[in-house]
PDB file of N, CA and C in Angstrom:
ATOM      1  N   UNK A   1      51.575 134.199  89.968  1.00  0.00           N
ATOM      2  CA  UNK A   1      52.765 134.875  89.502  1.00  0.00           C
ATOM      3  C   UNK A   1      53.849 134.874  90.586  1.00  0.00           C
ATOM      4  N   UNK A   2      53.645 134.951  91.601  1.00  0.00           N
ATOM      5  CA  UNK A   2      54.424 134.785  92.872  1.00  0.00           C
ATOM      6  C   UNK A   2      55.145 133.683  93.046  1.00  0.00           C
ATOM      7  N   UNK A   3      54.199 132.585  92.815  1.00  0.00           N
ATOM      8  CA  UNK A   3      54.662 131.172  92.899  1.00  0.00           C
ATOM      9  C   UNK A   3      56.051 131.371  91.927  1.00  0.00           C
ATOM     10  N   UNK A   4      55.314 131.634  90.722  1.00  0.00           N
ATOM     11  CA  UNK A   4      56.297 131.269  89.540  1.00  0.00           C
ATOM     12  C   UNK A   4      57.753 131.947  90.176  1.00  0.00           C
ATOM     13  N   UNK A   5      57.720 133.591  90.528  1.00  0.00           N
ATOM     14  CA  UNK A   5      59.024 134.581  91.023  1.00  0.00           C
ATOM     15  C   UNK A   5      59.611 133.561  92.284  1.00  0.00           C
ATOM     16  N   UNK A   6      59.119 133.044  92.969  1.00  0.00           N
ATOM     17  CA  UNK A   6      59.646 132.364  94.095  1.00  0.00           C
ATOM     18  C   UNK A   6      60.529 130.891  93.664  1.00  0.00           C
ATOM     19  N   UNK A   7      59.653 130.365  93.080  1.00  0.00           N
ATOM     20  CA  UNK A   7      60.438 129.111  92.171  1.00  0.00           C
ATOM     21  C   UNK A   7      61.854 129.328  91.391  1.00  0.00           C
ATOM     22  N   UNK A   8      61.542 130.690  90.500  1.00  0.00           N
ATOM     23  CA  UNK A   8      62.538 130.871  89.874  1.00  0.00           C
ATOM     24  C   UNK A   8      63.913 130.931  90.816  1.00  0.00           C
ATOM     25  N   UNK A   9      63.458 131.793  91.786  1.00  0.00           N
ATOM     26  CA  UNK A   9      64.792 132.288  92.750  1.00  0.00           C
ATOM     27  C   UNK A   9      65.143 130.910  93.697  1.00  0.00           C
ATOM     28  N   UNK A  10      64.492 130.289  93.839  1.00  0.00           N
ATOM     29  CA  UNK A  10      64.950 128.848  94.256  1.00  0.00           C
ATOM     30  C   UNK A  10      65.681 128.023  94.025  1.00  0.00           C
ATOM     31  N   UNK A  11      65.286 128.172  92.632  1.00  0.00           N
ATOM     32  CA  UNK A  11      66.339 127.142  91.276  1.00  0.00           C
ATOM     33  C   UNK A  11      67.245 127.920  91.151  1.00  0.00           C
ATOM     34  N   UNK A  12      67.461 129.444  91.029  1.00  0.00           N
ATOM     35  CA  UNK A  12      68.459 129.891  90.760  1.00  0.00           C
ATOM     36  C   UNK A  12      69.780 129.826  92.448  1.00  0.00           C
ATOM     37  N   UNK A  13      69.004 129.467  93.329  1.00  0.00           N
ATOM     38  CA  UNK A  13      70.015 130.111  94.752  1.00  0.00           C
ATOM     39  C   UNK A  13      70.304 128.185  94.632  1.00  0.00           C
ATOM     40  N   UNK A  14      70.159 127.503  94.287  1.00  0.00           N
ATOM     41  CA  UNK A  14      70.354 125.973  93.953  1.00  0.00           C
ATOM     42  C   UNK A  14      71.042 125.326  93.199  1.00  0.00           C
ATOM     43  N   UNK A  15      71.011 126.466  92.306  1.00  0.00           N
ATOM     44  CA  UNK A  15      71.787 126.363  90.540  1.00  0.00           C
ATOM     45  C   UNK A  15      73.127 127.097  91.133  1.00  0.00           C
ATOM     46  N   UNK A  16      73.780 127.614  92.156  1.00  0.00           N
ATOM     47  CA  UNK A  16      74.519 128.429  92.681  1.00  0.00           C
ATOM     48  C   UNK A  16      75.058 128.113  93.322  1.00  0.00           C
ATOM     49  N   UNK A  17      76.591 127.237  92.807  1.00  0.00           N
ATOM     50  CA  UNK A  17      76.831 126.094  94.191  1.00  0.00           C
ATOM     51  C   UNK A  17      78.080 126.746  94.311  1.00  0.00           C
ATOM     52  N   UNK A  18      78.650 127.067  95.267  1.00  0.00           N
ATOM     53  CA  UNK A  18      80.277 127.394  95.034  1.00  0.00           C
ATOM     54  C   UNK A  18      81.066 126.564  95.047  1.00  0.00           C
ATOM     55  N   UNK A  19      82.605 126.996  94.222  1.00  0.00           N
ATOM     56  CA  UNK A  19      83.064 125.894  93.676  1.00  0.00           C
ATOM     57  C   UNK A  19      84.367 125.901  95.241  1.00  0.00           C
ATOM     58  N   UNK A  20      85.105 124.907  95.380  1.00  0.00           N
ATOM     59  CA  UNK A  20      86.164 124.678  96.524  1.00  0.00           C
ATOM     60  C   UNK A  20      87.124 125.421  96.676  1.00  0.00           C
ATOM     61  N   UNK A  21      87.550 125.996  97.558  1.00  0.00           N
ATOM     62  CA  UNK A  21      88.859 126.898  97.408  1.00  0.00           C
ATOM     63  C   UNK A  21      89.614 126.418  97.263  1.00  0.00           C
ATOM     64  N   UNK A  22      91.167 126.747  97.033  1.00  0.00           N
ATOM     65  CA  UNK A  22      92.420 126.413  96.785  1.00  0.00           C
ATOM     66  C   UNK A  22      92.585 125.620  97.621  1.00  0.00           C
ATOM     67  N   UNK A  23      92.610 126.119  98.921  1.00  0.00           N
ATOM     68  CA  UNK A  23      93.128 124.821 100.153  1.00  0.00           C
ATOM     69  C   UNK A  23      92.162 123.884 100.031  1.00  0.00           C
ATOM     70  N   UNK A  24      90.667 123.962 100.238  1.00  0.00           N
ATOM     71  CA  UNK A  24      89.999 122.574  99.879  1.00  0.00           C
ATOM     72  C   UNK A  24      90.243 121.808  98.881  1.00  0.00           C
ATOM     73  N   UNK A  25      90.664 122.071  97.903  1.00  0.00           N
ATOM     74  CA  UNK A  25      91.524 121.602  96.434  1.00  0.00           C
ATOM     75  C   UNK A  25      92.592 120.729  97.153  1.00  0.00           C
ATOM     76  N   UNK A  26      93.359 121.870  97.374  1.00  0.00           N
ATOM     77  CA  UNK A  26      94.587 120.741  97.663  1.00  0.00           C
ATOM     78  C   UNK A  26      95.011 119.990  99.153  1.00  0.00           C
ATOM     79  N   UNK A  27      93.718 120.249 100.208  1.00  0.00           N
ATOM     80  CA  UNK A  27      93.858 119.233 100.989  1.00  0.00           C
ATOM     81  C   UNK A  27      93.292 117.998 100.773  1.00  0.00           C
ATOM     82  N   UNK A  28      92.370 118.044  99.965  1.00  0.00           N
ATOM     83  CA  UNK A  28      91.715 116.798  99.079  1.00  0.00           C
ATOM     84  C   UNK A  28      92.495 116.088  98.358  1.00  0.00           C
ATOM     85  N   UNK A  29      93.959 116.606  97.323  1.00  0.00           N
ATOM     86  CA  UNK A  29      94.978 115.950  96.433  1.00  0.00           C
ATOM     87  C   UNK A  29      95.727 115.491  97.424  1.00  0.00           C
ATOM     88  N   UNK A  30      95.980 116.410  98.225  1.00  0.00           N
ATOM     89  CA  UNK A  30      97.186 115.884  99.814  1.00  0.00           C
ATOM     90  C   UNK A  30      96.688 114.383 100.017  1.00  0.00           C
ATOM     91  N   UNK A  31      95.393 114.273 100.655  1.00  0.00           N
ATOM     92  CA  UNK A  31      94.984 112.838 101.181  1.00  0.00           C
ATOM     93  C   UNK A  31      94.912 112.111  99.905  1.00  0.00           C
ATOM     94  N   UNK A  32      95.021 112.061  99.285  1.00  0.00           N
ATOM     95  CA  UNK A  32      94.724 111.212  97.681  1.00  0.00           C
ATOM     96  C   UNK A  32      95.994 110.177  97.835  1.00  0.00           C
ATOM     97  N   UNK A  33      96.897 111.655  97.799  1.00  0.00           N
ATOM     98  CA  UNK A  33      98.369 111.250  97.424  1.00  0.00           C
ATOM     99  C   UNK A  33      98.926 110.715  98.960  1.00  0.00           C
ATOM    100  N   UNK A  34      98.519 110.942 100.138  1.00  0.00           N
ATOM    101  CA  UNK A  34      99.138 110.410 101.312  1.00  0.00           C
ATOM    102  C   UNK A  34      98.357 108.969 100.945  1.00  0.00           C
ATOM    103  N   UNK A  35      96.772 108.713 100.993  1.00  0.00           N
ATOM    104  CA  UNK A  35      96.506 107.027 100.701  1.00  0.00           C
ATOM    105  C   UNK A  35      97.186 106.306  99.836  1.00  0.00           C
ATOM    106  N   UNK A  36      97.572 107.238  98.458  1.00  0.00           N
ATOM    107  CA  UNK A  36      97.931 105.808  97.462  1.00  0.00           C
ATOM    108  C   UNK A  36      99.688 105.841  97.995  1.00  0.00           C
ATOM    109  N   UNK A  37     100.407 106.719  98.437  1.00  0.00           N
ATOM    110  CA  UNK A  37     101.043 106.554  99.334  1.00  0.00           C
ATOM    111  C   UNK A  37     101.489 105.340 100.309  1.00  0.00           C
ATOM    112  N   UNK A  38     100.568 105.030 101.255  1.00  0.00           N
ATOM    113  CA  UNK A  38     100.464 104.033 102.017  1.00  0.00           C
ATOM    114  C   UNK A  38     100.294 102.595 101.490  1.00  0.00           C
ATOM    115  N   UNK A  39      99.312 103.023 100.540  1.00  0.00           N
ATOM    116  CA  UNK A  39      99.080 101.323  99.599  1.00  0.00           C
ATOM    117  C   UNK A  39     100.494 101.280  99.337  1.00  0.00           C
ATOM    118  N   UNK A  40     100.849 101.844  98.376  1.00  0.00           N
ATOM    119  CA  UNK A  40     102.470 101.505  97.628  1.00  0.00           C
ATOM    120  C   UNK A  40     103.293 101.071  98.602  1.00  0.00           C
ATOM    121  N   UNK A  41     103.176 101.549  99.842  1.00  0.00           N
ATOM    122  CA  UNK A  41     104.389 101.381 100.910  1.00  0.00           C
ATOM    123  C   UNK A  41     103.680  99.708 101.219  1.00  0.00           C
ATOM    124  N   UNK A  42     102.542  99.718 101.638  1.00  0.00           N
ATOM    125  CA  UNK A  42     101.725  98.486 102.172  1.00  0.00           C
ATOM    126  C   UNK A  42     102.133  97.256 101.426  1.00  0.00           C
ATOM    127  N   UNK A  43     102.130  97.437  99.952  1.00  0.00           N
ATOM    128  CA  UNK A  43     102.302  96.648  99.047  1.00  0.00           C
ATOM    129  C   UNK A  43     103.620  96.291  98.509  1.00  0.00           C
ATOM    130  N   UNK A  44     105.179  97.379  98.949  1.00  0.00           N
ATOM    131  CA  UNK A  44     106.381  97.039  99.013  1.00  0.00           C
ATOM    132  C   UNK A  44     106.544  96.150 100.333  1.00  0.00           C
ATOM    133  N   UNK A  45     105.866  96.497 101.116  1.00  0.00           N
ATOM    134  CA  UNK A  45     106.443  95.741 102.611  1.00  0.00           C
ATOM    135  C   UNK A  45     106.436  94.289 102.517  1.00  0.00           C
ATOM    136  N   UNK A  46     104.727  93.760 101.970  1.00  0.00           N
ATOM    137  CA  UNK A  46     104.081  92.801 102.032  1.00  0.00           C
ATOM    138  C   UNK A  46     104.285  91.801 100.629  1.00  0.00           C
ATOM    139  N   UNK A  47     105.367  91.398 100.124  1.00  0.00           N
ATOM    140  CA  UNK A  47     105.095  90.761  98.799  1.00  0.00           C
ATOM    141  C   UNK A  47     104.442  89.239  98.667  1.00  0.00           C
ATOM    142  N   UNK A  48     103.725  89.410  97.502  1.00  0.00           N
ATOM    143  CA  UNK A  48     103.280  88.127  97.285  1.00  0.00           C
ATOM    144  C   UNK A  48     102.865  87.176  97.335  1.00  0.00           C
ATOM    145  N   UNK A  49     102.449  86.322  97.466  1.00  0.00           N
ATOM    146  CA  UNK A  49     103.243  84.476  97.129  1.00  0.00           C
ATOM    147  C   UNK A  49     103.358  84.406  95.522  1.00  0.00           C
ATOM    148  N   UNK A  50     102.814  84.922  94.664  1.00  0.00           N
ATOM    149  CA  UNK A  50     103.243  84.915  93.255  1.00  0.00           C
ATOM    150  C   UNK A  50     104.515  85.828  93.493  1.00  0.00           C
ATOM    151  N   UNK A  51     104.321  86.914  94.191  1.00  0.00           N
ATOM    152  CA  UNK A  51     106.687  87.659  93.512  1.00  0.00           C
ATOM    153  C   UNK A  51     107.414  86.694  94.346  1.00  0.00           C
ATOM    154  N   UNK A  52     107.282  85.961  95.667  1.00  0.00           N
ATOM    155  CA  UNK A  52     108.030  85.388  96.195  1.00  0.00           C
ATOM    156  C   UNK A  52     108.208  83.898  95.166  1.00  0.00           C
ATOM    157  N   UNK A  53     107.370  83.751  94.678  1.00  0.00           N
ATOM    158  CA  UNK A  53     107.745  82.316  94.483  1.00  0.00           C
ATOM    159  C   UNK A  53     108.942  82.504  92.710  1.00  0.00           C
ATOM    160  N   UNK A  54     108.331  83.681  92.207  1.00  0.00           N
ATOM    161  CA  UNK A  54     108.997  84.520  91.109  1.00  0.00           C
ATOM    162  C   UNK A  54     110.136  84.581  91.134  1.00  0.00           C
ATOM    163  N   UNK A  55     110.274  85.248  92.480  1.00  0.00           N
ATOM    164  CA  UNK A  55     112.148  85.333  92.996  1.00  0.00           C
ATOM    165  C   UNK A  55     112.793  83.847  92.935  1.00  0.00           C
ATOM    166  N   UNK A  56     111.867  82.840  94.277  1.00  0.00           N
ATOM    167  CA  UNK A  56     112.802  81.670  94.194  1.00  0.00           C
ATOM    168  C   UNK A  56     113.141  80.906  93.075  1.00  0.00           C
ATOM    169  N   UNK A  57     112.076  81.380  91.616  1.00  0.00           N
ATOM    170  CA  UNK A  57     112.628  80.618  90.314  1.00  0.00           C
ATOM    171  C   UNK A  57     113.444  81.391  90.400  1.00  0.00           C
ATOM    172  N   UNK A  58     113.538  82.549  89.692  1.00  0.00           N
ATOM    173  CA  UNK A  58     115.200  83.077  89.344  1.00  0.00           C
ATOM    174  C   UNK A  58     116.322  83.023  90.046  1.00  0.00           C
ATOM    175  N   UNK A  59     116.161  82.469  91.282  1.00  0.00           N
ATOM    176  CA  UNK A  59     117.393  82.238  92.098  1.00  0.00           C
ATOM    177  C   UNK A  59     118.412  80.945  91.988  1.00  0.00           C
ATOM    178  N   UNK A  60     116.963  79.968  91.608  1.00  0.00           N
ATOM    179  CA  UNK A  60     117.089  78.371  91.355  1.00  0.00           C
ATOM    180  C   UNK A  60     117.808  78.535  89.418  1.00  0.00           C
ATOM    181  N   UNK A  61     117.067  79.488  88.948  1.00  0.00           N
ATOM    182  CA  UNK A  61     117.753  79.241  87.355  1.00  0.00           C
ATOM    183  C   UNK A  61     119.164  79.765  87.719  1.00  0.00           C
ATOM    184  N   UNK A  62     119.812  80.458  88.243  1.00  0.00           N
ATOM    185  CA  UNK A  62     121.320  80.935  88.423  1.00  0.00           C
ATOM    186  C   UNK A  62     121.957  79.985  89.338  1.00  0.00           C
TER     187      UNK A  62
END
């Protein structure tokens, strides 16, 4: 019977996870949004060879 009372309270202190606070919340969205951030910037800096070559058609059709 012990076993069983001990098990129970095991699963239950296990089953009992706390959930993140506000600031852990939103220092987690912060870095989300600072990485995809950087990609976007990474990926304006750096274009192509498909947009570059994109551009030199439309430059050549005008």
């Amino acid at each position: 019977m012990r076993n069983i009372v001990g098990l129970l309270a095991l699963s239950a202190l296990c089953a009992c996870k706390s959930e993140p606070t506000f600031d852990e919340r939103y220092e987690a969205a912060q870095e989300q949004i600072t990485d995809k951030a950087e990609e976007l910037d990474h990926d304006l800096d750096n274009p192509s060879v498909a947009d570059t070559e994109v551009a030199k058609e439309n430059k050549s059709k005008k």
